[in-house]
Protein backbone atom coordinates (compact mmCIF):
# COMPACT_ATOMS: atom_id res chain seq x y z
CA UNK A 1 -8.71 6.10 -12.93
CA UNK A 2 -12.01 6.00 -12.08
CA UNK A 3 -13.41 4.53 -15.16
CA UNK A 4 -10.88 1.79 -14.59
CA UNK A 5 -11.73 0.75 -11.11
CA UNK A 6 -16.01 0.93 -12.26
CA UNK A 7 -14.64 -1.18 -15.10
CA UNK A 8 -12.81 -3.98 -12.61
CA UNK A 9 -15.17 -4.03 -10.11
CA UNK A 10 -17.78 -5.48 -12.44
CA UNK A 11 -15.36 -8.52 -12.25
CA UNK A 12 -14.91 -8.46 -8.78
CA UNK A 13 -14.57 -11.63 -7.02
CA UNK A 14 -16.70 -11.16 -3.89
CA UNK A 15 -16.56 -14.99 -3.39
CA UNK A 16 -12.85 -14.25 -2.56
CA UNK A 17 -13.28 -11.38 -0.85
CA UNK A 18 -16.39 -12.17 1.72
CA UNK A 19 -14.24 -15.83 2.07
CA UNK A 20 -10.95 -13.24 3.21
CA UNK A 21 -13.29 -10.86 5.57
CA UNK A 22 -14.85 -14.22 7.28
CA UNK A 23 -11.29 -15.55 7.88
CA UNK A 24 -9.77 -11.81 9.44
CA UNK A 25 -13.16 -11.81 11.49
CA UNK A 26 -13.32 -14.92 12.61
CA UNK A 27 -9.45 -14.71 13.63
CA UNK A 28 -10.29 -11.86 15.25
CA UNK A 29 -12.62 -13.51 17.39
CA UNK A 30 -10.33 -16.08 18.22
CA UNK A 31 -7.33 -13.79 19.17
CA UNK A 32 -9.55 -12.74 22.09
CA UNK A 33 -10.29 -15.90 22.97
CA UNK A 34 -7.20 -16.86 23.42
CA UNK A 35 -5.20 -14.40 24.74
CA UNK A 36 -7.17 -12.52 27.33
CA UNK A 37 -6.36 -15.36 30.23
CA UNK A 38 -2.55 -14.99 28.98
CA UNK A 39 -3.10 -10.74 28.60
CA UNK A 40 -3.91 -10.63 32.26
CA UNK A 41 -1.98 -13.34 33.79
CA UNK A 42 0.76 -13.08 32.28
CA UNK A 43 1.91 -10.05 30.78
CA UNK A 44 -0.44 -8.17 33.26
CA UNK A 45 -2.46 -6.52 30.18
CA UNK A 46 -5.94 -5.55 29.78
CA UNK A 47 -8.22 -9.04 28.64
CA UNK A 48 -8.60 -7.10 25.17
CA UNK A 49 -4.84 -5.97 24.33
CA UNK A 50 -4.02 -8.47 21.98
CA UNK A 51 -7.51 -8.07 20.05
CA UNK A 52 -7.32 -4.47 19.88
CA UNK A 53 -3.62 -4.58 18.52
CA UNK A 54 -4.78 -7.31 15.91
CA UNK A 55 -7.68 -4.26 14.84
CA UNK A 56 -4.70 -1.78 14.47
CA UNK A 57 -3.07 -4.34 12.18
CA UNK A 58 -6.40 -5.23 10.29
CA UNK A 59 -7.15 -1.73 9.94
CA UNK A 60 -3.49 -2.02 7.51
CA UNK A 61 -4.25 -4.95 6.54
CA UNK A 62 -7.95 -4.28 4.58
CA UNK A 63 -6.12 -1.10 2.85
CA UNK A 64 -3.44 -3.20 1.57
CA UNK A 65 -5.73 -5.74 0.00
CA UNK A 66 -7.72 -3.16 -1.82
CA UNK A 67 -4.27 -1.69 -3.02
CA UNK A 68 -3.34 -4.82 -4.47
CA UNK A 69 -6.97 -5.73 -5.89
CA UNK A 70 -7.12 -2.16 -8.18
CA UNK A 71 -3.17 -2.33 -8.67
CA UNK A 72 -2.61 -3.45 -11.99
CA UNK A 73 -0.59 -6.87 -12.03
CA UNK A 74 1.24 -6.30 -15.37
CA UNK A 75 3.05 -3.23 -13.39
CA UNK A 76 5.34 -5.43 -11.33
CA UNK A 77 7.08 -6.56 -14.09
CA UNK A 78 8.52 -2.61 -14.04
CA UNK A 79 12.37 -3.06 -13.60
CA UNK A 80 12.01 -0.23 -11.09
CA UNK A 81 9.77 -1.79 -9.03
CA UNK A 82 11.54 -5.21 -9.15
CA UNK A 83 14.97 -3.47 -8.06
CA UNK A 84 13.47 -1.24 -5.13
CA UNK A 85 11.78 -4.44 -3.41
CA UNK A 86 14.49 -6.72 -3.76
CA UNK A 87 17.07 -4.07 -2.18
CA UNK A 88 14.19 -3.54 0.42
CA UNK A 89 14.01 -6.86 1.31
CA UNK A 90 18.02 -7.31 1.32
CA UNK A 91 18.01 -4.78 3.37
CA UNK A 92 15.59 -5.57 6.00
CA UNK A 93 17.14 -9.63 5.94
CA UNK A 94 20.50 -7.82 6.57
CA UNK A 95 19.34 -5.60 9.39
CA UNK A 96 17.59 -8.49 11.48
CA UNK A 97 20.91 -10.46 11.98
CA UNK A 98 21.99 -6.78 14.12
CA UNK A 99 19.11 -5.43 15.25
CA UNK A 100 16.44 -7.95 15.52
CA UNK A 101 14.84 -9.80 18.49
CA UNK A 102 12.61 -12.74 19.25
CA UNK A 103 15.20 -15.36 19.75
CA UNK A 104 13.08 -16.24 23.29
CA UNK A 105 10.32 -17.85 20.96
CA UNK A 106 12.62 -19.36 18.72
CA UNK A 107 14.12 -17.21 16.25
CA UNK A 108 15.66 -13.79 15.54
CA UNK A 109 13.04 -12.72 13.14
CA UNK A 110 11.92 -9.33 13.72
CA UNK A 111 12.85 -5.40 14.03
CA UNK A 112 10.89 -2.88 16.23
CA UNK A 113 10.23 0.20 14.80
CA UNK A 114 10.25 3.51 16.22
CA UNK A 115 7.46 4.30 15.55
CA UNK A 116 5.66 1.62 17.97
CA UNK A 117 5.86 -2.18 16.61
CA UNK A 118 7.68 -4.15 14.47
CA UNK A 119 8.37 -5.85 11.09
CA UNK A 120 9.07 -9.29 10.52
CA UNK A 121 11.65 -8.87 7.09
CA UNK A 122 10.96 -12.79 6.23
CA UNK A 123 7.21 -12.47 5.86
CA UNK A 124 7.79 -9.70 3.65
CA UNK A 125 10.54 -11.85 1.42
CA UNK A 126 7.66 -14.35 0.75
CA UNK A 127 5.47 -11.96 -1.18
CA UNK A 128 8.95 -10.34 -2.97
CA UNK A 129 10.15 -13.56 -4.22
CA UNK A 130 7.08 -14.65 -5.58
CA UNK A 131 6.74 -11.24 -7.33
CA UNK A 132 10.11 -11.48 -8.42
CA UNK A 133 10.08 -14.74 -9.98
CA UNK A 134 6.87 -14.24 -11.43
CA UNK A 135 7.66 -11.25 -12.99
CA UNK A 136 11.17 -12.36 -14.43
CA UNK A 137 10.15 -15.40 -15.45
CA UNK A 138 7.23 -14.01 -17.58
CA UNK A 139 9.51 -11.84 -19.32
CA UNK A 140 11.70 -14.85 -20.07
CA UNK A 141 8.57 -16.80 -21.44
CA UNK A 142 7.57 -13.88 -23.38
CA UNK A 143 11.10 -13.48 -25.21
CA UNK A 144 10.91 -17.47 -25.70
CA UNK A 145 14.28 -18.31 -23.68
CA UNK A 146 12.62 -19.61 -20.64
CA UNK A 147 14.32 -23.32 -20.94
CA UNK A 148 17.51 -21.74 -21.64
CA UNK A 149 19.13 -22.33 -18.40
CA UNK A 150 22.05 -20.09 -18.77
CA UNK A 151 20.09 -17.15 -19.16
CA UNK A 152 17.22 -17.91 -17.17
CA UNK A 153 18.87 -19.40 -13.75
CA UNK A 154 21.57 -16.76 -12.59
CA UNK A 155 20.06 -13.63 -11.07
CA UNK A 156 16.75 -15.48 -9.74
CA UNK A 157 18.15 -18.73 -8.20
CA UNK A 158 20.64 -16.57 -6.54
CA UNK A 159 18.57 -14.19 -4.98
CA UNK A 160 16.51 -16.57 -4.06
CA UNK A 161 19.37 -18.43 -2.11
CA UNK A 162 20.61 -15.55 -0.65
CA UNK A 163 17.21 -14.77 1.07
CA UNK A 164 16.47 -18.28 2.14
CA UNK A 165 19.98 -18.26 3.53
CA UNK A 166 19.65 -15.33 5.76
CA UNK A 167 16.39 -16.72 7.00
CA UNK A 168 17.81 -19.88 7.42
CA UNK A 169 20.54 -18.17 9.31
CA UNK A 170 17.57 -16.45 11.91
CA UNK A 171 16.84 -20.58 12.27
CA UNK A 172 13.37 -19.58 10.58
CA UNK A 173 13.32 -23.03 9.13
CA UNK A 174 9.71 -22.79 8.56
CA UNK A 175 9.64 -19.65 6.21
CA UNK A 176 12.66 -20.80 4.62
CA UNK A 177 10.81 -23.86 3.29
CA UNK A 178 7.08 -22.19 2.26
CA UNK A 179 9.32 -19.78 0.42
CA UNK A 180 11.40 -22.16 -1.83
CA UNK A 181 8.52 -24.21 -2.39
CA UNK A 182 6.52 -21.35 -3.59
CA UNK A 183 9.36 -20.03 -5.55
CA UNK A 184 9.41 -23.53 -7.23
CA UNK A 185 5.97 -23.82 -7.97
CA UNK A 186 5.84 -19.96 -9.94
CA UNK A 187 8.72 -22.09 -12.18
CA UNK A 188 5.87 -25.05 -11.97
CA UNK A 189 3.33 -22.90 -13.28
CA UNK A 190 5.61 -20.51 -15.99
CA UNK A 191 5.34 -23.24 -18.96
CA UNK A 192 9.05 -24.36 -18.41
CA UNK A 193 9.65 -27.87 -19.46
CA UNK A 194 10.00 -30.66 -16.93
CA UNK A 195 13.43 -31.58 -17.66
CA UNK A 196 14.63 -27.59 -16.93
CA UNK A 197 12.50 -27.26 -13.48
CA UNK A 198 14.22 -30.49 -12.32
CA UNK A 199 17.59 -28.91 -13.20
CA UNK A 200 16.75 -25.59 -11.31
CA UNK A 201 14.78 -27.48 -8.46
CA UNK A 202 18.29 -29.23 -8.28
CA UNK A 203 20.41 -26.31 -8.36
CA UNK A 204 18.26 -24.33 -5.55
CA UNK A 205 18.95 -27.77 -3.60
CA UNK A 206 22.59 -27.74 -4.12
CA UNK A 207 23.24 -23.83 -3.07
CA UNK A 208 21.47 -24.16 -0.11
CA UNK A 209 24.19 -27.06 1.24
CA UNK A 210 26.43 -24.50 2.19
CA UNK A 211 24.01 -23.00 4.84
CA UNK A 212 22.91 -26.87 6.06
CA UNK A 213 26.43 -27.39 6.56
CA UNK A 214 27.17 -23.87 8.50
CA UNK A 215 23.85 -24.71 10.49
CA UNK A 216 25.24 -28.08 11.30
CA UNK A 217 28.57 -26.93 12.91
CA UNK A 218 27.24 -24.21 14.41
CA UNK A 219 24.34 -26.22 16.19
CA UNK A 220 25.92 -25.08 19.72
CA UNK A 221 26.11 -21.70 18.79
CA UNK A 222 23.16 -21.39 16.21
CA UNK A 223 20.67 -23.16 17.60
CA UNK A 224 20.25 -22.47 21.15
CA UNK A 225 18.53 -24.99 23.27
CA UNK A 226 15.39 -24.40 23.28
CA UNK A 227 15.68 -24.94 19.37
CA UNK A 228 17.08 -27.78 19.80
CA UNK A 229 14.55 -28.94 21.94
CA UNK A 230 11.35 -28.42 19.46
CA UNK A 231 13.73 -30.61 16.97
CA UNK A 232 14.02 -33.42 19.92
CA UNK A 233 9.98 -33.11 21.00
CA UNK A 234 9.43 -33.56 17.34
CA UNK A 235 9.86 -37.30 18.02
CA UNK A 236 8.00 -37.42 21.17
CA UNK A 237 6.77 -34.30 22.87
CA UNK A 238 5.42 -36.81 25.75
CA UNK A 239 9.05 -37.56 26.27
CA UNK A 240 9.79 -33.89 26.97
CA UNK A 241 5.92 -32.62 28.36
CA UNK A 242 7.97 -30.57 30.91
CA UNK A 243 10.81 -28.99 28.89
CA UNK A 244 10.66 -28.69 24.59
CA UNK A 245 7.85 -30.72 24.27
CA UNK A 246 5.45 -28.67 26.75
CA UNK A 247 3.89 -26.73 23.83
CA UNK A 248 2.98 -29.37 21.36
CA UNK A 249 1.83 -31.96 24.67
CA UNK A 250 -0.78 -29.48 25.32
CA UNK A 251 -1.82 -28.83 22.02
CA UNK A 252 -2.42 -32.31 21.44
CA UNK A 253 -4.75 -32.11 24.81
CA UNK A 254 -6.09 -29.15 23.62
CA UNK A 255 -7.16 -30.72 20.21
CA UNK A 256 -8.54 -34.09 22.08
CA UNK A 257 -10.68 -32.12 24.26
CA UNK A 258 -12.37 -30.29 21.63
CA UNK A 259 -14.15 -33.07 19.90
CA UNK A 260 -16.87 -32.44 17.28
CA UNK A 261 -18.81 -29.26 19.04
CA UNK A 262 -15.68 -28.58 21.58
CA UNK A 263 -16.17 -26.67 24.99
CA UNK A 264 -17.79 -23.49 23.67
CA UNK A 265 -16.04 -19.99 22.81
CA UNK A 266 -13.85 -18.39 25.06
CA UNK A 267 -14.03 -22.34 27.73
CA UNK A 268 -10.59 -23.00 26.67
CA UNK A 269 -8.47 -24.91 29.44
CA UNK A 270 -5.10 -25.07 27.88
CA UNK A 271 -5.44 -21.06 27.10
CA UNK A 272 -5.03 -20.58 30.51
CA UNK A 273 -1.33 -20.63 30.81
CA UNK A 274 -0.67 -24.29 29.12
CA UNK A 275 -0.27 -23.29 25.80
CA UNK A 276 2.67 -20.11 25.82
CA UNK A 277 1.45 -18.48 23.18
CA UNK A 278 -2.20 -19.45 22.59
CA UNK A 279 -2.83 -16.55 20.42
CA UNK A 280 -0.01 -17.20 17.78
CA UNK A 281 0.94 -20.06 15.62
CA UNK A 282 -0.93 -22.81 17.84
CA UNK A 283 -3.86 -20.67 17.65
CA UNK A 284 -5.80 -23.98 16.00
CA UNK A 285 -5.20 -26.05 19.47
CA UNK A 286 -7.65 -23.46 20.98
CA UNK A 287 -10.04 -23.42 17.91
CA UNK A 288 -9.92 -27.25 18.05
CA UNK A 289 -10.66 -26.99 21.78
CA UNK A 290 -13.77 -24.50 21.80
CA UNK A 291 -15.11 -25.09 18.82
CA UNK A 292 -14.04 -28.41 17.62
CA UNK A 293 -13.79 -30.16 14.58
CA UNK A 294 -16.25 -27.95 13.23
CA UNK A 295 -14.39 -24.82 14.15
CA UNK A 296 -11.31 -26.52 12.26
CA UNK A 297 -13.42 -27.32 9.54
CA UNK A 298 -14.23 -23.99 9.12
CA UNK A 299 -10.46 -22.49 9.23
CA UNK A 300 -9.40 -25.25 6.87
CA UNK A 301 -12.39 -24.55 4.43
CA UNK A 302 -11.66 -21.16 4.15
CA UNK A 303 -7.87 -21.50 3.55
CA UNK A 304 -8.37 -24.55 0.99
CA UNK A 305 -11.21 -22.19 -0.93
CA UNK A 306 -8.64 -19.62 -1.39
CA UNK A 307 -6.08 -22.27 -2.59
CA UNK A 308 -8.52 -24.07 -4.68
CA UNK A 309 -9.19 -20.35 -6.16
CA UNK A 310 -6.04 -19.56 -7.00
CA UNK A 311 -5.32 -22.56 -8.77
CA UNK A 312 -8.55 -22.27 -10.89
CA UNK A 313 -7.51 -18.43 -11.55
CA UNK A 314 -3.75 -19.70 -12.77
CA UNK A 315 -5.76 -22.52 -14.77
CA UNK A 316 -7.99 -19.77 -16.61
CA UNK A 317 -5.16 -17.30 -16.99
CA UNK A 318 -3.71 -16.68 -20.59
CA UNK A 319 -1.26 -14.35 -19.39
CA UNK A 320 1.77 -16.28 -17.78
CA UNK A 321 2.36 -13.23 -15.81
CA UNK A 322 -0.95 -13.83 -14.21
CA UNK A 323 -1.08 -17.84 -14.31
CA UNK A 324 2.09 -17.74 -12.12
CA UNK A 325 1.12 -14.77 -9.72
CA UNK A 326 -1.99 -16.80 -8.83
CA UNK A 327 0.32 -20.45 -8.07
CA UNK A 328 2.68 -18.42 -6.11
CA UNK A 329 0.04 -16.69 -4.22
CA UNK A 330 -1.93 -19.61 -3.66
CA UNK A 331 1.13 -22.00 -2.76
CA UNK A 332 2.35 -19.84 -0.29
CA UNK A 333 -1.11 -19.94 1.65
CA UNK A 334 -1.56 -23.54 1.16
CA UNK A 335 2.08 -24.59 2.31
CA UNK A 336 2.02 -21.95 5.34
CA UNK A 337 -0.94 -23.75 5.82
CA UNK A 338 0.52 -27.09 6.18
CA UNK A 339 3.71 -26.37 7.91
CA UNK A 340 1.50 -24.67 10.77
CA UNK A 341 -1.08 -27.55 11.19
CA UNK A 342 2.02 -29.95 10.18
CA UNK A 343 3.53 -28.72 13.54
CA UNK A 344 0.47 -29.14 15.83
CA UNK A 345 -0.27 -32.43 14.53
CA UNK A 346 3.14 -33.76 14.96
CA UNK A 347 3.58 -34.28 11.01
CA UNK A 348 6.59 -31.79 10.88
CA UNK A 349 8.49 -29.92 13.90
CA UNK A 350 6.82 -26.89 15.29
CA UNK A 351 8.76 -24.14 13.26
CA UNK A 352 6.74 -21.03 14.44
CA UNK A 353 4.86 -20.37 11.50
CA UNK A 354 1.75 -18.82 12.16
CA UNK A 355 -2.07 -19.69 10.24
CA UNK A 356 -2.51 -17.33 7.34
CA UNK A 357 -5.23 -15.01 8.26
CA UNK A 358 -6.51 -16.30 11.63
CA UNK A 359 -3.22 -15.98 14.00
CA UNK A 360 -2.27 -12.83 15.42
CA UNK A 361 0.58 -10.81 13.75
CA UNK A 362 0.80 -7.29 12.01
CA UNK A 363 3.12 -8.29 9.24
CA UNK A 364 2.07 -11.90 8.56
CA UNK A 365 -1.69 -10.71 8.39
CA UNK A 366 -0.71 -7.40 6.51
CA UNK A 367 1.41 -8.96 4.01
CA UNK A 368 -0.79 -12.29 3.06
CA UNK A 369 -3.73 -9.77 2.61
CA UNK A 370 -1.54 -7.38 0.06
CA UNK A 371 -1.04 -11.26 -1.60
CA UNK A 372 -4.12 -11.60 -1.74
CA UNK A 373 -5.29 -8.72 -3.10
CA UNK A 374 -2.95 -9.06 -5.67
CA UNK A 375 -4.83 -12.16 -6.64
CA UNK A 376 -7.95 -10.16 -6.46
CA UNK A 377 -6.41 -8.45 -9.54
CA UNK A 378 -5.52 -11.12 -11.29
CA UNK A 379 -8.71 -12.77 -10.97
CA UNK A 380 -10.54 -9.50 -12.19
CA UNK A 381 -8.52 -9.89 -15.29
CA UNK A 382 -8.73 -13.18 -15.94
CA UNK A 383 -12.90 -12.43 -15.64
CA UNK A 384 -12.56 -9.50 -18.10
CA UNK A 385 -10.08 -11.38 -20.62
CA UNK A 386 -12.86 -14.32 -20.68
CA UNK A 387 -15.43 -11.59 -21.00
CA UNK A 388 -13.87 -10.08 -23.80
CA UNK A 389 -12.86 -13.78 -25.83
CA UNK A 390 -16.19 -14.58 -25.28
CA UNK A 391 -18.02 -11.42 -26.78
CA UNK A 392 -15.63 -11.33 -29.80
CA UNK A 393 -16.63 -15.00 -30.70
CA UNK A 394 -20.45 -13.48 -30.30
């Protein structure tokens, strides 16, 4: 074991890896920022509770990306493994709709444990699908029947309905979309001709109309009103400032404010009880607003270097198990991405979902760095498979 990890970390990718402890830091930073005027007025914490619980979670979350960097890739195509995190993350998706909380923000998303905190089941279903699909759909490439859509369509597409049902069911829009676009592009990136990913793209579409039309129905009960609300202040928050459109008004004024050098660290205004939940998923209003556009350019830097990354791993990968690993690692931070800045711009409706690496959250933060870890992994491969190509042509 320890020959193997002094072996990989000769192809460690510390580009990746200093780019990951810059974004966790520098979120870290801004969780402070923004929630200590909320900590005290509000909740009547101490100015630091929020950062210190983000530590807690970081001190998980560093762990978990070393696991996945010195796990070896090519094991999660074990049947065992697939079968005990898909029944895990049934499970947990099952569990929410009876135990869970959080519909005052928006949506019944997440499960407090007993042991002190609490799990958000969808977050979790992001990584497990794109495992999942990776995983099957290398085997299927490997035994050459990828394009056959009879065998290769069943089991996946339907557990991958299933889940985006139950989270569409919480009224987790947001999640619901990152993960069938991810799921998508691991069948973009397996080698699958274009005619079969339209058909599957098309089926996916079709099996999801059932829960559109139970959503639609049930739009009294489902969707309370404040849900209905961010939907309406999509069109014009200004119309709603006072009511639904309260949030996304500010962080528009927020954003303005900033301009290119913004008010300074920790001179946020709209921190100060205009923005709910400054710390969360409109944690770039306050970022725009202290540090501005530079700060942004910053966040959006280091997100689109880790996208661009992961796209250049999946480009240099042989193995098809690692080629679509790295897309569905990389999609999922480049669409969360864009649904969470797609919000505070106005682009899309505010959905709740929060900015990989820089908001606060145990699981979100936890999970994406166990992602990204496992694209660590793949990337140390990818270096050693090119090292070795290269010295038998020597």
């Amino acid at each position: 074991m320890k020959l193997y990890i002094k072996r990989l970390f000769r192809y460690f990718d510390f580009p990746l890896f200093f780019v990951y402890l810059m974004l966790i830091l520098f979120g870290l930073v801004m969780i402070y920022s923004s929630s200590m005027a909320m900590a005290v007025g509000k909740y009547k914490y101490k100015p630091d509770h929020f950062y210190i619980l983000q530590i807690r979670n970081l001190m998980v979350a560093i762990p978990a990306f070393l696991i996945g960097a010195f796990f070896p890739y090519k094991n999660y195509k074990r049947k065992g493994l697939m079968v005990a995190g898909i029944i895990a993350m049934f499970t947990l998706l099952i569990l929410v709709h009876f135990i869970g909380y959080g519909e005052s923000v928006g949506a019944q998303s997440w499960i407090k444990l007993s042991i002190g905190g609490s799990i958000q089941p969808s977050e979790i279903a992001k990584l497990v699908i794109i495992i999942y699909f990776a995983s099957v759909f290398a085997k299927k490439y490997e035994a050459g029947t990828i394009d056959n859509i009879n065998q290769s369509i069943a089991p996946p597409i339907g557990i991958l309905v299933l889940a985006v049902g139950s989270i569409m069911l919480e009224t987790d829009i947001g999640t619901s979309f990152i993960i069938v676009m991810a799921a998508l592009s691991v069948l973009a990136a397996s080698g699958i001709k274009k005619r079969t990913f339209l058909k599957m793209s098309g089926v996916v579409t079709v099996a999801l109309i059932p829960v559109v039309i139970i959503l639609y129905f049930a739009w009294d009960t489902v969707m309370t009103p404040g849900r209905q609300g961010r939907l309406l202040a999509f069109l014009n928050p200004f119309d709603y400032a006072l009511g639904s459109g309260y949030q996304i008004a500010n962080g528009y004024i927020a954003i303005g404010t900033g301009g290119l050098k913004g008010l300074g660290l920790g001179n946020s205004i709209q921190k100060m009880g205009y923005l709910p939940e400054p710390h969360t998923d409109v944690i770039m209003a306050v970022i725009s607003e202290e540090l501005g556009l530079l700060g942004v350019i910053i966040v959006i830097g280091g997100l689109g270097f880790i996208v661009l990354r992961a796209l250049s791993i999946a480009l240099h990968a042989k193995d098809p198990h690692a080629r679509m690993l790295a897309a569905g690692i990389g999609s999922v931070i480049g669409i969360q991405t864009f649904v969470n800045l797609g919000g505070l711009t106005g682009l899309i409706p505010l959905t709740g979902v929060p900015l990989p690496f820089i908001s606060y959250g145990g699981t979100s933060v936890i999970l994406l760095s166990l992602a990204l870890g496992i694209l660590m992994n793949v990337s140390m491969f990818v270096k050693y498979e090119k090292s070795n190509r290269k010295g038998s042509a020597l």
